[in-house]
Protein backbone atom coordinates (compact mmCIF):
# COMPACT_ATOMS: atom_id res chain seq x y z
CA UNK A 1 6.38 5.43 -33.13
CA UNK A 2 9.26 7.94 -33.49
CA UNK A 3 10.25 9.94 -30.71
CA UNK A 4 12.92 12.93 -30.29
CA UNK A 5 15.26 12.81 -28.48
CA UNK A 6 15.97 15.71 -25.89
CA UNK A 7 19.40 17.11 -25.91
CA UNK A 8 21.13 16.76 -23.06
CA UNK A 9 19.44 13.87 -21.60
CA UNK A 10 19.69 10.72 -22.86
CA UNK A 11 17.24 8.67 -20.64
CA UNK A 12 14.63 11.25 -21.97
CA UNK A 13 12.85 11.48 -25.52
CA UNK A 14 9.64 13.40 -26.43
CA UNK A 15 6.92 11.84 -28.38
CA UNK A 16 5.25 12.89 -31.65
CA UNK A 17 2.41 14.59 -29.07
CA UNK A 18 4.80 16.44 -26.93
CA UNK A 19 5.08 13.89 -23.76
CA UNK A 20 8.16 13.35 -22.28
CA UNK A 21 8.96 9.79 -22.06
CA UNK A 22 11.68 7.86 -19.76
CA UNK A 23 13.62 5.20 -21.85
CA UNK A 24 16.28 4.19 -19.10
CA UNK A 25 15.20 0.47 -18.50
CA UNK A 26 16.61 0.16 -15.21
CA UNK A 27 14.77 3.38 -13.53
CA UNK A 28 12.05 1.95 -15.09
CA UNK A 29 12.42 -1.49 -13.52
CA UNK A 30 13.53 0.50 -10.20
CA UNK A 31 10.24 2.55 -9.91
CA UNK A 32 8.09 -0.49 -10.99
CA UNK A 33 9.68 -2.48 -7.72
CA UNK A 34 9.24 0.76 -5.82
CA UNK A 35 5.57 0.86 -6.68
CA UNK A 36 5.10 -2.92 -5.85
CA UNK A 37 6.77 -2.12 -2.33
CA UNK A 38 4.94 0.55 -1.55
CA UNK A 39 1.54 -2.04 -2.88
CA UNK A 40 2.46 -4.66 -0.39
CA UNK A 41 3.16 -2.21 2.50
CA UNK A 42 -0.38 -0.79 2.18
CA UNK A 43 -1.86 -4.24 1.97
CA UNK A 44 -0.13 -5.41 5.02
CA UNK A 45 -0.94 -2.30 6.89
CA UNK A 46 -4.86 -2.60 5.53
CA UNK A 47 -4.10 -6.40 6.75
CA UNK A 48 -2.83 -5.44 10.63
CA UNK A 49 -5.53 -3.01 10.81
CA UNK A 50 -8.28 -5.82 9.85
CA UNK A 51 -6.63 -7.72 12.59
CA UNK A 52 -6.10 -5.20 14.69
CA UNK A 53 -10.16 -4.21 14.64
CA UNK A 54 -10.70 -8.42 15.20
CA UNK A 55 -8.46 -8.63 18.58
CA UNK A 56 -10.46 -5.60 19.81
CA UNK A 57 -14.16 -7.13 18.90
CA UNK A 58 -13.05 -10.71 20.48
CA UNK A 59 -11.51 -8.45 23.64
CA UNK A 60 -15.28 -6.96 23.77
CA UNK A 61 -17.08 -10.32 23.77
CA UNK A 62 -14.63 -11.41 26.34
CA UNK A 63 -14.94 -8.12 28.46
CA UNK A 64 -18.58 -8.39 28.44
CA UNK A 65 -19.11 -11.94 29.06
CA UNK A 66 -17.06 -11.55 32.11
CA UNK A 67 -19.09 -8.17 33.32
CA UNK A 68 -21.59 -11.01 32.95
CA UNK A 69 -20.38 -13.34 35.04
CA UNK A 70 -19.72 -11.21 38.03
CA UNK A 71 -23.08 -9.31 37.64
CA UNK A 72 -24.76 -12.55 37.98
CA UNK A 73 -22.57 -13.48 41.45
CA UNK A 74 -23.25 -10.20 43.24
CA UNK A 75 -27.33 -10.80 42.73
């Protein structure tokens, strides 16, 4: 595919149907790591939150099996 390039700016060329393309390998490679940062950040804040939700249901069970407990020794 040819492309043109855009005077000016070397890390840019424009392709046969008008899009502007990046060719600079590196700030390619730089927002591809960016993207896979931000990825793993989201999946280990989805992660604390899963565990986060967990603690607070086993917390429950606890909270009521003890409201349990010391319903049954006042009767």
């Amino acid at each position: 595919m040819k492309h043109i390039k855009i005077e000016g700016h070397d890390e840019y060329v424009k392709s046969k149907s008008g899009v502007i393309l990046n060719i600079n390998k590196e700030e390619l490679e730089a927002a591809r790591m960016r993207k896979l940062a931000r990825k793993n950040q989201n999946n280990e804040i989805a992660q604390l939150q899963n565990d986060v939700s967990e603690i607070k249901s086993v917390l429950t069970n606890i909270v009521e099996k003890l409201d349990g407990i010391s319903n049954s020794k006042l009767k």
